[in-house]
Protein backbone atom coordinates (compact mmCIF):
# COMPACT_ATOMS: atom_id res chain seq x y z
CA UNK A 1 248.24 -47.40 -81.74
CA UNK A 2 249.92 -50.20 -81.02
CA UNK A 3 249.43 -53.33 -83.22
CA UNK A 4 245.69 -55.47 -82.43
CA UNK A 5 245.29 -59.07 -83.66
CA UNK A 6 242.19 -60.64 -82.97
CA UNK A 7 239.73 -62.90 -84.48
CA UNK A 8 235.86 -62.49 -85.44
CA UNK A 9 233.67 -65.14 -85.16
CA UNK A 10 230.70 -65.79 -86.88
CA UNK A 11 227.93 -68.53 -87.24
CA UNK A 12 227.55 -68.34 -90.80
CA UNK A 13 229.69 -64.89 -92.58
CA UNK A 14 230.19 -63.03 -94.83
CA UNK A 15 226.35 -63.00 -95.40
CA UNK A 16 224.12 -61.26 -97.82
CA UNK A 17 222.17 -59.60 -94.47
CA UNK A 18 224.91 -58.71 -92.41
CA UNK A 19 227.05 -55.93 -94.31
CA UNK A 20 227.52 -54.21 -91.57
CA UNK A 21 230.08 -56.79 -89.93
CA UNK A 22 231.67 -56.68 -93.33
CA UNK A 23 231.83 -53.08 -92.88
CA UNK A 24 233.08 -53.13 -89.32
CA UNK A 25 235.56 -55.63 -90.07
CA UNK A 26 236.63 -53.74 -93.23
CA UNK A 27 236.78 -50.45 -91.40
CA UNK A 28 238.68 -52.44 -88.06
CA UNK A 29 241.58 -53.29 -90.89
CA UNK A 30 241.51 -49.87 -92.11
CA UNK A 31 241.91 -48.31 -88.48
CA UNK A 32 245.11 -50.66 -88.49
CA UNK A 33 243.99 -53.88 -86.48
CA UNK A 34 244.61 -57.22 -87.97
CA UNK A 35 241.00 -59.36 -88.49
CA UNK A 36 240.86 -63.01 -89.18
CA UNK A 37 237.67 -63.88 -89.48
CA UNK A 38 236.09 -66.95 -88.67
CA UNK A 39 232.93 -69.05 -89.00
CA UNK A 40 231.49 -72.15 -88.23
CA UNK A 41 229.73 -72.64 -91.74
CA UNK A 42 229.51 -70.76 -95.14
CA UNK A 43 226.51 -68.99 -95.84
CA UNK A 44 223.57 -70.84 -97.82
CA UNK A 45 223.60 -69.65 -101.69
CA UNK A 46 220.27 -67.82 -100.60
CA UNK A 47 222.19 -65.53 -98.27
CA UNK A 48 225.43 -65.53 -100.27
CA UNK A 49 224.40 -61.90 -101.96
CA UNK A 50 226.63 -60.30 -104.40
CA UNK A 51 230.02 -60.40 -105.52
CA UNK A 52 230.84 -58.01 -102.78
CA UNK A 53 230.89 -61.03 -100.60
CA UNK A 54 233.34 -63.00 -102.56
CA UNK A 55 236.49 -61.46 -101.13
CA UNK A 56 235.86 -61.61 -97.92
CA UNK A 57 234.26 -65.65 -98.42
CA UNK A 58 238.19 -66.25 -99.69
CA UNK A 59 239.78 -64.51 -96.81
CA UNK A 60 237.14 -66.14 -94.29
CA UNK A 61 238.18 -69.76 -92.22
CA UNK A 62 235.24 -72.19 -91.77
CA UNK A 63 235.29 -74.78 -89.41
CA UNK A 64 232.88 -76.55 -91.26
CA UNK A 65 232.74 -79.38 -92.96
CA UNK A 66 236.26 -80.40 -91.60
CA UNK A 67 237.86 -83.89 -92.02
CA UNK A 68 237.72 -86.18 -88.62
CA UNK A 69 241.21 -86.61 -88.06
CA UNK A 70 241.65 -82.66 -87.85
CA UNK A 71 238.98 -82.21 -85.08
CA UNK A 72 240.34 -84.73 -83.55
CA UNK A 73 244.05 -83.79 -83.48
CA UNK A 74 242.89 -80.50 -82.46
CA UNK A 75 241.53 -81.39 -79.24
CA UNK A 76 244.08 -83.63 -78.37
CA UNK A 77 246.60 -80.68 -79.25
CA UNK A 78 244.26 -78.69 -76.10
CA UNK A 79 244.23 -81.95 -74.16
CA UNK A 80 248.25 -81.98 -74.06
CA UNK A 81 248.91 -77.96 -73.62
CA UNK A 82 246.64 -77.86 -70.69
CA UNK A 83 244.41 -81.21 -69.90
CA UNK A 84 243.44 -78.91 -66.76
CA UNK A 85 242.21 -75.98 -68.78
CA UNK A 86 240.29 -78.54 -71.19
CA UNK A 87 238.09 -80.16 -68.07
CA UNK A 88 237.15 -76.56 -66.97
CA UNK A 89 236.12 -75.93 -70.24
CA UNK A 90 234.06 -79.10 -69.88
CA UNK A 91 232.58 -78.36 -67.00
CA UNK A 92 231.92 -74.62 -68.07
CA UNK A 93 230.10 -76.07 -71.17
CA UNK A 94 228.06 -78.44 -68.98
CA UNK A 95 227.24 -75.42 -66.59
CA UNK A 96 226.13 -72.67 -69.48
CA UNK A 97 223.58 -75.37 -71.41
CA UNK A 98 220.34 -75.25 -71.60
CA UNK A 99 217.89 -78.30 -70.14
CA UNK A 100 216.93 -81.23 -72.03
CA UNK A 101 219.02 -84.03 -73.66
CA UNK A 102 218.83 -81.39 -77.19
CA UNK A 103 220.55 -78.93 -75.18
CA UNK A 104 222.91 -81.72 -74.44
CA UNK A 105 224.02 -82.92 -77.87
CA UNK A 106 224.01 -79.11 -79.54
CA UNK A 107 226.42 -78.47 -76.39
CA UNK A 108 228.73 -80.86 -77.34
CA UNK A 109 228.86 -79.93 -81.02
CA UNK A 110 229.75 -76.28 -79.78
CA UNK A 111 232.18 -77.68 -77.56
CA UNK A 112 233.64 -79.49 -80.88
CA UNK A 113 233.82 -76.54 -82.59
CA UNK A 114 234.96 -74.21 -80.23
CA UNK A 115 238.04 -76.61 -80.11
CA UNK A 116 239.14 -76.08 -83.91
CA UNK A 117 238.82 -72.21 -83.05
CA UNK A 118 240.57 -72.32 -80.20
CA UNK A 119 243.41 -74.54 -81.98
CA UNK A 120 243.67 -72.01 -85.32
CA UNK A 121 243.87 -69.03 -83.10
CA UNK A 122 246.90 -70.46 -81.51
CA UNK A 123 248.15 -71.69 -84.41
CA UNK A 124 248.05 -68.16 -85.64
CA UNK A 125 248.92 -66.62 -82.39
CA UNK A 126 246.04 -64.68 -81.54
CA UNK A 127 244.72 -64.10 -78.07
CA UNK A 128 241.48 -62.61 -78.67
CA UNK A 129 237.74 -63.72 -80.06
CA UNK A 130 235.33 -61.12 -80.92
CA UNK A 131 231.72 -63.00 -81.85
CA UNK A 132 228.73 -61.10 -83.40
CA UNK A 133 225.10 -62.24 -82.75
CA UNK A 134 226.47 -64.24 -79.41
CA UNK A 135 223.39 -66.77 -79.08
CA UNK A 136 224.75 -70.56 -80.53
CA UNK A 137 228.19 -68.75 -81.57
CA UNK A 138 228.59 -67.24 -78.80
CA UNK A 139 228.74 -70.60 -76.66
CA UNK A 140 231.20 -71.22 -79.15
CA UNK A 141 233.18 -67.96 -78.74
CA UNK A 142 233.30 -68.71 -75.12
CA UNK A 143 234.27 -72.13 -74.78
CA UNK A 144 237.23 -71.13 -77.31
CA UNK A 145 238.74 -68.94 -74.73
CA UNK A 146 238.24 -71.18 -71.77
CA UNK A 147 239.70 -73.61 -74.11
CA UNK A 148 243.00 -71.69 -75.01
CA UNK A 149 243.25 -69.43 -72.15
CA UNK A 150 242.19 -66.55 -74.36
CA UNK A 151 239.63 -63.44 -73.92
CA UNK A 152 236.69 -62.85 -75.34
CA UNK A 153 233.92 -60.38 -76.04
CA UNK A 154 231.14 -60.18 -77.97
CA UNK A 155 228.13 -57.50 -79.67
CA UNK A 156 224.86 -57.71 -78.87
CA UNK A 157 221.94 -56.37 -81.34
CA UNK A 158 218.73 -57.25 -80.32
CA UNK A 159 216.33 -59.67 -81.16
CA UNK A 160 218.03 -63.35 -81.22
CA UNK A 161 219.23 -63.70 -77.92
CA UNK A 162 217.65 -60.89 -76.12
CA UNK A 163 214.50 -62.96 -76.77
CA UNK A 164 215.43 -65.76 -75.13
CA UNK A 165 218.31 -64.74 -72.84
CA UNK A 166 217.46 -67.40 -70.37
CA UNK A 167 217.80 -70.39 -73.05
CA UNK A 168 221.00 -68.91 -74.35
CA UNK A 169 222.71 -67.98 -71.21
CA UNK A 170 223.14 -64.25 -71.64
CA UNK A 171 223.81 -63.60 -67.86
CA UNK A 172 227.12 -66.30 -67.95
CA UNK A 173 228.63 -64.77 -71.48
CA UNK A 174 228.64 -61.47 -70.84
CA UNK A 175 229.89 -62.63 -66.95
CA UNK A 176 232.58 -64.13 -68.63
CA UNK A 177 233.45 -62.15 -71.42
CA UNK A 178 236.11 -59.43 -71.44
CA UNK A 179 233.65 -56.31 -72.55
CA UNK A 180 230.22 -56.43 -74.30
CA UNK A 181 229.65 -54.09 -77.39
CA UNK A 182 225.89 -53.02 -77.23
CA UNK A 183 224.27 -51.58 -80.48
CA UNK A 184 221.99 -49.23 -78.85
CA UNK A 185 221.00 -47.75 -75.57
CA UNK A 186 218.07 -50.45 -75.36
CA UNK A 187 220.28 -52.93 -75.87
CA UNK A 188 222.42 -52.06 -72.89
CA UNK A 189 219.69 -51.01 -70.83
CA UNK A 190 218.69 -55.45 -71.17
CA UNK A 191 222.12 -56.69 -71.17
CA UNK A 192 222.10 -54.38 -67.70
CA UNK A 193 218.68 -56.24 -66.88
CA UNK A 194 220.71 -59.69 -67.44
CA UNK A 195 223.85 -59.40 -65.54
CA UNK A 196 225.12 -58.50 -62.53
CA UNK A 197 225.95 -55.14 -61.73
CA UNK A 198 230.08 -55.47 -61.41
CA UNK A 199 229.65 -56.29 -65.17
CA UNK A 200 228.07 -53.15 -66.08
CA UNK A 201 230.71 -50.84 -66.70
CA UNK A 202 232.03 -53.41 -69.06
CA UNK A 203 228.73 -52.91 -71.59
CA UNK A 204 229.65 -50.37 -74.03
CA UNK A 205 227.10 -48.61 -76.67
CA UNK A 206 228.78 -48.58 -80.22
CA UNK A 207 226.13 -47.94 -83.09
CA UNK A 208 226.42 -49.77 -86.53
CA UNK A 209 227.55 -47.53 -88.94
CA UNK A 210 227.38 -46.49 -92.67
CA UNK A 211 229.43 -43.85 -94.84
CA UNK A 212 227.26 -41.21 -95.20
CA UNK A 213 229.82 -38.85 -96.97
CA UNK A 214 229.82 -41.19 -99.68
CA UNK A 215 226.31 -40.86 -100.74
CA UNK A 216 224.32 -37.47 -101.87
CA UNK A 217 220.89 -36.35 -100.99
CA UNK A 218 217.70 -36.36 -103.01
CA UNK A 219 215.08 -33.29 -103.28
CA UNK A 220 211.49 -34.51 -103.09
CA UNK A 221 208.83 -32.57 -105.28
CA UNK A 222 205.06 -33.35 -105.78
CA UNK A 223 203.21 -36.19 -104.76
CA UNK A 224 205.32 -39.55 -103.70
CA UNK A 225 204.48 -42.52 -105.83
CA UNK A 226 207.37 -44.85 -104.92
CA UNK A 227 207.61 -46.95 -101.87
CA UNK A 228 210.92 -49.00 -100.46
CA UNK A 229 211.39 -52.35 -98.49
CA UNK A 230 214.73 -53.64 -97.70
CA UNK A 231 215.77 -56.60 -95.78
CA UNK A 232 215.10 -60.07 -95.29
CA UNK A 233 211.74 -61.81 -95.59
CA UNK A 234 210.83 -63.13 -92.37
CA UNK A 235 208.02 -63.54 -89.59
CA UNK A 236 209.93 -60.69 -87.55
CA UNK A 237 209.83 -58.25 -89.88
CA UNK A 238 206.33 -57.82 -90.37
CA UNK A 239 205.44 -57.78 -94.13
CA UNK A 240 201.88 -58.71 -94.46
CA UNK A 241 201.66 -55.49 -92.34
CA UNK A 242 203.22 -53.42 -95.15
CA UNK A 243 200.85 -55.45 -97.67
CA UNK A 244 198.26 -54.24 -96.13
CA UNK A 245 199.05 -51.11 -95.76
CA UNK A 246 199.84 -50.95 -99.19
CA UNK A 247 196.83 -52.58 -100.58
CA UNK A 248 195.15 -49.49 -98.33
CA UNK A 249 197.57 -46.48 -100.14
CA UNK A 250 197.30 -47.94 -103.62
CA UNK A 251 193.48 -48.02 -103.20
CA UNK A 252 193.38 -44.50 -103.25
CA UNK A 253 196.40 -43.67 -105.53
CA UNK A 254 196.57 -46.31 -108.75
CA UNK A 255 200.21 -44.17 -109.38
CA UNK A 256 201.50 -45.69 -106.43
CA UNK A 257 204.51 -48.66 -106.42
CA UNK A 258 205.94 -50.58 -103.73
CA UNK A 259 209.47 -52.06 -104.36
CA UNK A 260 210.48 -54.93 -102.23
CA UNK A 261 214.17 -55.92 -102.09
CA UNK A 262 215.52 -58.96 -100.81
CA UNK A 263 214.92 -62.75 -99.77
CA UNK A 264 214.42 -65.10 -97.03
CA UNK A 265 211.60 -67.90 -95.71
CA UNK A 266 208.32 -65.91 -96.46
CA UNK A 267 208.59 -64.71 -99.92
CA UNK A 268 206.53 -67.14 -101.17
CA UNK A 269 203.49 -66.60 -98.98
CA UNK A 270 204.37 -62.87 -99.34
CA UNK A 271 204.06 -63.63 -103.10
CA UNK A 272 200.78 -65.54 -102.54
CA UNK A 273 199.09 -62.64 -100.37
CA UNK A 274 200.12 -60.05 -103.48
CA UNK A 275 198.14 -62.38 -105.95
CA UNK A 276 195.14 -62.27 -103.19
CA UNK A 277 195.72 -58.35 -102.99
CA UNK A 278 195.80 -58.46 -106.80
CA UNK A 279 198.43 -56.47 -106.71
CA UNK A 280 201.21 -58.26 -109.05
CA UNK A 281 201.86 -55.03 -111.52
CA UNK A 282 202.04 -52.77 -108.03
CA UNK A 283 204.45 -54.17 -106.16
CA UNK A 284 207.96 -55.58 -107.52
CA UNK A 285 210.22 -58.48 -105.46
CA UNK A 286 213.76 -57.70 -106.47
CA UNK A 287 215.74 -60.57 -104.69
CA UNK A 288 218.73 -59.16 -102.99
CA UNK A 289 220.82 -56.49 -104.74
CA UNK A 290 224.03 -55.10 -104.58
CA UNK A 291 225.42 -52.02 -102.71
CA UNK A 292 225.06 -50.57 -106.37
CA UNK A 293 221.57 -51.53 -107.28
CA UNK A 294 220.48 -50.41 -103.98
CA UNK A 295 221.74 -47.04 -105.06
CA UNK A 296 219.84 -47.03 -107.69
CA UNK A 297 216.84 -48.20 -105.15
CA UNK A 298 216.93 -45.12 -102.77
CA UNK A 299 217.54 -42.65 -105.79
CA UNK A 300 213.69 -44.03 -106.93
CA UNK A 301 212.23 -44.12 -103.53
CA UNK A 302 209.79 -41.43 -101.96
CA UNK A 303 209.63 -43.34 -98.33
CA UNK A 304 210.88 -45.81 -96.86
CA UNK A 305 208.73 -48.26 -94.62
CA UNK A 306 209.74 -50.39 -91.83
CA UNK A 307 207.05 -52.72 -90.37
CA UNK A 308 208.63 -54.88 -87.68
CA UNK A 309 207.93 -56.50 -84.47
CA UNK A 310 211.51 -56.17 -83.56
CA UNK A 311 215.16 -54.83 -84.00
CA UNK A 312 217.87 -53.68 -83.45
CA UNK A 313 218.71 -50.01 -84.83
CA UNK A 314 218.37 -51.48 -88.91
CA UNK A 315 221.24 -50.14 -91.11
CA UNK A 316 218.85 -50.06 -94.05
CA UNK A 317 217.23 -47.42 -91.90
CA UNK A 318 220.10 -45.33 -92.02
CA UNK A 319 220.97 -45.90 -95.48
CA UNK A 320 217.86 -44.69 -96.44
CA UNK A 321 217.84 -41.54 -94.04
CA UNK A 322 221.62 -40.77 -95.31
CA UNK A 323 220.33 -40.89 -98.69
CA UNK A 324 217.49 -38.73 -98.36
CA UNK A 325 214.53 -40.84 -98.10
CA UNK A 326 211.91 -39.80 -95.55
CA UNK A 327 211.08 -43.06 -93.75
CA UNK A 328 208.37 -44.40 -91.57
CA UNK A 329 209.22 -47.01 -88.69
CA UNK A 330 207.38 -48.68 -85.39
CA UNK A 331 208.33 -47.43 -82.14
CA UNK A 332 210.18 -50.26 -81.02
CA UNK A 333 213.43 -51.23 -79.69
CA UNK A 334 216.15 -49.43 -80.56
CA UNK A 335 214.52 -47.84 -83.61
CA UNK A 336 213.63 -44.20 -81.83
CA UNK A 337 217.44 -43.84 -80.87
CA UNK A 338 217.59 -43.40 -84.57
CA UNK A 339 214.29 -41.90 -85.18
CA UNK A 340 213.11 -38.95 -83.85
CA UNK A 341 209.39 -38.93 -84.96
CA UNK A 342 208.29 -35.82 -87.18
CA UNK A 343 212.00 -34.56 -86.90
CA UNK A 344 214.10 -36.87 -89.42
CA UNK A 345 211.49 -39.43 -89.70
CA UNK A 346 207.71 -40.56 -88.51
CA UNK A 347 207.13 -43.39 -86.00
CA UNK A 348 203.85 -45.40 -85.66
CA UNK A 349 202.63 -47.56 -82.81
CA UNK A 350 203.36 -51.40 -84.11
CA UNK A 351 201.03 -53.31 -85.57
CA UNK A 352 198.54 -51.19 -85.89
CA UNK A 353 197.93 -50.71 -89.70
CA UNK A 354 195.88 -47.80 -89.74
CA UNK A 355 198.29 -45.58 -88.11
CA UNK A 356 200.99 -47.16 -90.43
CA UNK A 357 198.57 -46.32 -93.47
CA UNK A 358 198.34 -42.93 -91.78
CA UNK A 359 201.75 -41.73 -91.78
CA UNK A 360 202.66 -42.73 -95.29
CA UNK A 361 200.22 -40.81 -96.74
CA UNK A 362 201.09 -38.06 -94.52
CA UNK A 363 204.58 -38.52 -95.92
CA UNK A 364 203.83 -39.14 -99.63
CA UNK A 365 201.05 -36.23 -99.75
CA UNK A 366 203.87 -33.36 -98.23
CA UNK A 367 207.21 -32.61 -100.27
CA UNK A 368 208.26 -30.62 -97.66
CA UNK A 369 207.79 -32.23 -94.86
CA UNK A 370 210.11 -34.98 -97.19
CA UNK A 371 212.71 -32.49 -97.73
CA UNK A 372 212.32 -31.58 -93.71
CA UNK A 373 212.79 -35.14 -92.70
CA UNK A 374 215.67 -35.48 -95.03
CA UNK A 375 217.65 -33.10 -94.28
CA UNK A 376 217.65 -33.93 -90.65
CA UNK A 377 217.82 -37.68 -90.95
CA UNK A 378 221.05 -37.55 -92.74
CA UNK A 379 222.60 -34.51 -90.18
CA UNK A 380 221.38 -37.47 -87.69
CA UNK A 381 223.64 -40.23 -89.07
CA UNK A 382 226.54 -38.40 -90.44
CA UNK A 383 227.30 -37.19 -86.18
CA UNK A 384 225.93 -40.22 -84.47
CA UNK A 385 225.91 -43.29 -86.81
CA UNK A 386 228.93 -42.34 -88.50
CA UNK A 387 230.76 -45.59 -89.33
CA UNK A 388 234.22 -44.01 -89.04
CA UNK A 389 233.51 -42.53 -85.80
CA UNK A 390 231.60 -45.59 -84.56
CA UNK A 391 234.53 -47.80 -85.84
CA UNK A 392 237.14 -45.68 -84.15
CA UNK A 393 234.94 -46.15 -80.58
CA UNK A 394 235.34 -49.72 -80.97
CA UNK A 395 238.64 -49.67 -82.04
CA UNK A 396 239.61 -47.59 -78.65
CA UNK A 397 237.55 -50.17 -76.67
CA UNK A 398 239.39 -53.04 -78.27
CA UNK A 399 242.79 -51.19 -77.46
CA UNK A 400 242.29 -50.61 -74.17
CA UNK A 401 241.26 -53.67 -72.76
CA UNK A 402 243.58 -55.87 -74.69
CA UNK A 403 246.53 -53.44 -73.96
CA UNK A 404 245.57 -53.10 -70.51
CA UNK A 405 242.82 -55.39 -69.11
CA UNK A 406 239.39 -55.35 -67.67
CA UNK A 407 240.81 -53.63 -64.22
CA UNK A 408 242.15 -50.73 -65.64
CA UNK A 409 239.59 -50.48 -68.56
CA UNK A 410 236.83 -49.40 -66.53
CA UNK A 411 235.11 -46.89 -69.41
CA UNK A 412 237.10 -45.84 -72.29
């Protein structure tokens, strides 16, 4: 394979809830492509994590905070290579934003930025921007490569900008971007819904990935007592739902334990609806834990429950399935890609409690329908969730169109 350099750009990286771009990236280098990695800010201490993080904060460029003079002698460095390339990147930015004076002034802050990545990139000589999560960094991303006559592409996963893909201009990114990496089928099937149809053999399905040879199975016996949450606490994600739930399960089985790992804006009212439950000694918040701890996490678990309104495909989901922990999901999104209900896994309809409260206790009740579930969920990831493979699609992808173009790289 002949040698890639490209850059990955990031609003806020390496963060405590996105391990799988650290993973990708880390697997990218391994497969022999050189990553720099960019991002506008550093994460908050909240969503700095572990000390997994800390190498790849040190390796990591942020644009932000960054001294006047350099912003400004990076765009007059654009201005004199190519003052006709910088007012079509001008008027591209004007064209892409959104209505309203806001719109306006966040526009010209991307535009800022997108300068000082467009200016490193040649500094370092590299002629290609990948951006994950392409809603406010992705006007960035693009604006870059008008900017500095580069390429770009970008991976969509779901909820951010697929729920708004008017306001964030999905149609004009993925118009203008080299190829689109979609993380599921569902995902593909609404970038298809949001651009034109030239563009669609350019949308290519890679999964997010984990290393499923590196962990080993559980055997289930007896009655489950221990349920798992992982991931951040948000509105999105649906928590009071599992609350409930819970309060429902642990009702009828005082053996029963809910463990709760990780952070984010609602712990606190999740905290306060526990002390309404009165369930403080039944359920456990762990704050966020390392790759490590959360080995020791699955290794306790009987099921694993998923509760929200929206995702992607969650790699906690297939941690937990690759680990051999029978989980319960909604039947949303791209989650059924993943789960195929009462093979490696049970669905539910979302939102409705009962039938959540249903299908745990189906789960927790039957060993072998644990052991069942297990068994197939982690055949399921090792062939098709596979970060190797996975890794090794995207890597082709990348190859091909920066090797030969978009009009010979119709579908690698």
């Amino acid at each position: 394979m002949k040698q890639i350099s490209l850059a990955y750009l990031c609003g806020e990286y390496p963060r405590a809830t996105d391990t799988f771009i650290q993973r990708e990236v880390a697997a990218l280098r391994r497969a022999g492509l050189t990553v720099e990695t960019i991002a506008v800010r550093r994460p908050s201490l909240r969503e700095q994590g572990t000390a997994e993080q800390e190498e790849e904060r040190r390796r990591t460029h942020y644009l932000l905070p960054s001294p006047p003079w350099r912003l400004l002698a990076d765009h007059l460095g654009l201005v004199w290579q190519g003052p006709g390339r910088y007012l079509r990147a001008i008027r591209l930015a004007l064209g892409v934003r959104a209505p309203g004076v806001r719109a306006l002034i966040y526009q010209l802050f991307y535009f800022a930025e997108a300068g000082m990545v467009a200016a490193r990139m040649r500094r370092l000589g590299l002629r290609h921007v990948h951006n994950h999560a392409p809603d406010s960094s992705g006007y960035v991303a693009m604006l870059a490569a008008e900017l500095a006559d580069l390429s770009y592409s970008m991976t969509i996963h779901g909820f951010g900008i697929l729920a708004e893909p008017g306001r964030w201009r999905l149609r004009e990114k993925i118009e203008q971007a080299l190829f689109t990496i979609c993380i599921s089928d569902y995902a593909r099937s609404q970038a298809m819904l949001w651009s034109q149809r030239s563009c669609w053999p350019h949308l290519h399905v890679v999964h997010c990935g984990i290393e499923p040879h590196s962990v080993t199975a559980r055997h289930h016996e007896g009655r489950g007592q221990r349920l798992l949450y992982v991931g951040r606490f948000d509105h999105v994600k649906g928590l009071p739902l599992l609350l409930e739930a819970f309060a429902t399960l642990a009702g009828d089985d005082p053996a029963l334990h809910l463990d709760m790992v990780g952070d984010g804006p609602e712990r606190q009212d999740l905290l306060a609806m526990v002390a309404e439950l009165g369930l403080q000694e039944r359920i456990t918040f762990h704050g966020y834990h390392s790759q490590a701890q959360l080995q020791d996490d699955y290794d306790r678990a009987d099921l694993f429950v998923l509760t929200s309104f929206v995702e992607g495909i969650p790699v906690v989901l297939m941690e937990a399935m690759a680990q051999g922990v029978p989980v319960v999901a909604p039947r949303i999104t791209g989650v059924p890609e993943l789960v195929d209900d009462g093979v490696n896994g049970l669905l539910y309809t979302p939102g409705v409690v009962e039938q959540l409260v249903a299908r745990c206790e189906k789960v927790l009740a039957d060993p072998d329908l644990r052991n069942s579930c297990a068994a197939a969920a982690r055949k399921t990831v090792q062939h098709h969730f596979n970060l190797d493979s996975e890794t090794s699609r995207l890597a082709e992808i990348m190859q091909h169109y920066l090797q030969e173009g978009p009009d010979q790289a119709e579908a690698p």
